[in-house]
Protein backbone atom coordinates (compact mmCIF):
# COMPACT_ATOMS: atom_id res chain seq x y z
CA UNK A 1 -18.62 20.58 4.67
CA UNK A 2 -17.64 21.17 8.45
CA UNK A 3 -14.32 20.78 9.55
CA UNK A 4 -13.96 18.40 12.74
CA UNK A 5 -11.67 19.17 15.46
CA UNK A 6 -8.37 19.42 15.20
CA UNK A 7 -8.97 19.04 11.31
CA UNK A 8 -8.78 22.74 10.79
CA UNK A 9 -5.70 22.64 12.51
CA UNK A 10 -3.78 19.86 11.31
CA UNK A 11 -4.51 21.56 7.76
CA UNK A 12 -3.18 24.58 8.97
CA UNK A 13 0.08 22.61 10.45
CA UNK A 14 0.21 21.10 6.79
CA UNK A 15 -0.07 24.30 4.56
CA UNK A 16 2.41 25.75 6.83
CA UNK A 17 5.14 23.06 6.24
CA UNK A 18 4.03 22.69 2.47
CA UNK A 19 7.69 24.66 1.35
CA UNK A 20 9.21 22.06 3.64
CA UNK A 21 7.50 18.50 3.36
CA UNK A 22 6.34 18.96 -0.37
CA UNK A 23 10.09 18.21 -1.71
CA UNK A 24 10.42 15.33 0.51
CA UNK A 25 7.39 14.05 -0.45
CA UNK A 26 8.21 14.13 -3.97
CA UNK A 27 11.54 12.95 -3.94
CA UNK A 28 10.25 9.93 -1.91
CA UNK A 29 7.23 9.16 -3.84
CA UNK A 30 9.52 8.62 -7.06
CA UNK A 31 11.67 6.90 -5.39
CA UNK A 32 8.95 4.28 -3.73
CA UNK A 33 6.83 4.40 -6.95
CA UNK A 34 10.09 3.35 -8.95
CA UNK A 35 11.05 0.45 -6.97
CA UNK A 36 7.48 -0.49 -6.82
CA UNK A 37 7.16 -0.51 -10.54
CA UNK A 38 10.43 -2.45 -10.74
CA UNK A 39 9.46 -4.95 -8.47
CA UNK A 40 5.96 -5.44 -10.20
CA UNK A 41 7.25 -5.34 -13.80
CA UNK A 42 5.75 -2.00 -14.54
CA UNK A 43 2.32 -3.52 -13.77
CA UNK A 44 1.43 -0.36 -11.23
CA UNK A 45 -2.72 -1.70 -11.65
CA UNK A 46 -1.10 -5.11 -10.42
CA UNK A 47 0.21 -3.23 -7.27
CA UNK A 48 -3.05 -1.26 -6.84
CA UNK A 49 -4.58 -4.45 -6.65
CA UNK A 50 -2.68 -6.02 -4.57
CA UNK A 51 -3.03 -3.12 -1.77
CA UNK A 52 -6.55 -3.47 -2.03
CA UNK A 53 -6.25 -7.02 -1.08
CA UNK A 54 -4.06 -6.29 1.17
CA UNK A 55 -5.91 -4.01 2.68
CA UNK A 56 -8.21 -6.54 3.72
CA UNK A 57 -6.02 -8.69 5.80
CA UNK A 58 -5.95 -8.17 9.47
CA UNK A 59 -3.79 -5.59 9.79
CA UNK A 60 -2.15 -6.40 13.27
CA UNK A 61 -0.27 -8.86 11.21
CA UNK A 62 0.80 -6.55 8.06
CA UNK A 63 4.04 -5.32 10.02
CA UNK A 64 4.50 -9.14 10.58
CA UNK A 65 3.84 -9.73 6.78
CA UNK A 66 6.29 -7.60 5.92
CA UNK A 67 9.35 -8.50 7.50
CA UNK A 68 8.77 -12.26 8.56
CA UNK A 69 7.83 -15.17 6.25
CA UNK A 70 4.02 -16.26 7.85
CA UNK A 71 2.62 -19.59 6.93
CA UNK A 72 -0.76 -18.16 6.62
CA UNK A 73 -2.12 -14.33 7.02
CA UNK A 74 -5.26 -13.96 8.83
CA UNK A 75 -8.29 -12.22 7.15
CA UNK A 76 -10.65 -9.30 7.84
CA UNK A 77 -12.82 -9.43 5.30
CA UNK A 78 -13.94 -11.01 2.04
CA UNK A 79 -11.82 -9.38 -1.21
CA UNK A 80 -13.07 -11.00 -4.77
CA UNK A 81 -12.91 -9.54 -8.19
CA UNK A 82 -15.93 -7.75 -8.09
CA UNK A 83 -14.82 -5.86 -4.92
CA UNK A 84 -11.26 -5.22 -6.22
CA UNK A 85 -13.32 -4.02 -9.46
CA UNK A 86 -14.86 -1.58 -7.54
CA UNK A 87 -12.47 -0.39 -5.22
CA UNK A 88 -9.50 0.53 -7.65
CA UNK A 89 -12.41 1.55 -10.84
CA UNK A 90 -10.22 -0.74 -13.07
CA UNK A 91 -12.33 -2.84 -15.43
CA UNK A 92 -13.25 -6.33 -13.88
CA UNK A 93 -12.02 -8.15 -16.99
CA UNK A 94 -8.77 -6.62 -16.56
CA UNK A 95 -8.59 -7.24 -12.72
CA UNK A 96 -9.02 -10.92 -13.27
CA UNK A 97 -5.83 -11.30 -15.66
CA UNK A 98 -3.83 -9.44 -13.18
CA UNK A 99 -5.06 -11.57 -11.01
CA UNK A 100 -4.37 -14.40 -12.71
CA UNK A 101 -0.68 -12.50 -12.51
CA UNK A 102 -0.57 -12.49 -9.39
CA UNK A 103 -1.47 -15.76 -9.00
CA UNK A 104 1.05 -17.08 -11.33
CA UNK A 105 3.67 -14.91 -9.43
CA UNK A 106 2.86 -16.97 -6.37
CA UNK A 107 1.80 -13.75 -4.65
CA UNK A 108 -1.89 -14.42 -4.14
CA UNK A 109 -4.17 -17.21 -3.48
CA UNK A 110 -7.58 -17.25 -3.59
CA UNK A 111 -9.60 -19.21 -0.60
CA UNK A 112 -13.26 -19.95 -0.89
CA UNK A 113 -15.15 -18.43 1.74
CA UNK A 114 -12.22 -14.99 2.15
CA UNK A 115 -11.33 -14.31 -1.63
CA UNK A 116 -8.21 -12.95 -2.75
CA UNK A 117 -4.72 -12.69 0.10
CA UNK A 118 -1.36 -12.44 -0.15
CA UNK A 119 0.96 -14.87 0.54
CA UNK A 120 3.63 -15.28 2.39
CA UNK A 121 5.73 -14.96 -0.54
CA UNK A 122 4.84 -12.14 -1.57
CA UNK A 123 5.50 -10.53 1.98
CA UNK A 124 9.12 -12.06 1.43
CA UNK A 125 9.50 -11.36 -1.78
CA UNK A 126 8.23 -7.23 -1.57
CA UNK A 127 10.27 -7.01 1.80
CA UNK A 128 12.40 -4.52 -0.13
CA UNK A 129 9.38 -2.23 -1.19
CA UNK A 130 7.65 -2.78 2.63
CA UNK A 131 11.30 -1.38 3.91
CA UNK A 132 11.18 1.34 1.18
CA UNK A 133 7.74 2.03 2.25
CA UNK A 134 8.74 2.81 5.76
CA UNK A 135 11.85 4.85 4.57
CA UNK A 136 9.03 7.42 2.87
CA UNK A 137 7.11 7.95 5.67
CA UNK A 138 10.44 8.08 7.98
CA UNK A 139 11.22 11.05 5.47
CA UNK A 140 7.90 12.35 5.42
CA UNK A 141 7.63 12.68 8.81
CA UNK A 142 11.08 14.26 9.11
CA UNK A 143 10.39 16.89 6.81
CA UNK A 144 7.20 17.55 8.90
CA UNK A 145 9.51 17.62 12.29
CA UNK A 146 11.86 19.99 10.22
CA UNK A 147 9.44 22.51 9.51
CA UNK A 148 8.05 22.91 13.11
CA UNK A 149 11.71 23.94 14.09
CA UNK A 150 12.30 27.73 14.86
């Protein structure tokens, strides 16, 4: 495989700050994954699925999601079980009962012609993880800064 430019060095930049941003990274990652698994009940499939659906929606709107209450998030593309199935490797029969989790939770609908999206409550309710989220890559990203310094 051929490196592209600037890929050779941005790994380069990376291996170089590995002392520095691997720690961070670490500590941040437990601390996102915990309050993720809290706020999901444990269920971290149910999360994985609902990134992938996620994923989907328009993502102009995802910083909107997160920290305002929409009546309706708009769609990119079409997300059903088979998809989600495929995209995360968990077993479709177990997709559709976390769906059906999900659902329950208020934190997805399905809509005929788009498939699965998120709600708006479940952009207000996982406002705490979306702000957690941002605090790992603000310490990610700090670390990286760090390193660079003489």
């Amino acid at each position: 495989m051929v490196a592209k430019p600037g890929q050779k060095q941005q790994r380069t930049l990376i291996q170089s700050a590995f002392g520095t941003v691997f720690p961070a990274y670490l500590r941040s990652s437990a601390r996102l994954l915990n309050m993720a698994r809290q706020q999901f009940g444990g269920d971290l499939d149910a999360m994985f699925i609902l990134c992938v659906i996620l994923a989907s929606e328009d993502s102009t709107t995802w910083q909107d999601a997160a920290f305002d209450t929409l009546d309706r998030l708009p769609r990119m593309g079409s997300t059903n079980t088979a998809s989600i199935a495929l995209a995360t490797g968990i077993p479709r029969a177990t997709v559709q009962r976390k769906l059906a989790d999900l659902t329950a939770r208020g934190w997805i609908e399905r809509r005929p012609v788009t498939g699965w999206s998120m709600t708006p409550k479940a952009a207000q309710e996982l406002r705490g993880l979306a702000l957690e989220t941002l605090r790992y890559l603000e310490v990610i990203v700090t670390a990286l800064r760090k390193s660079e310094e003489p």
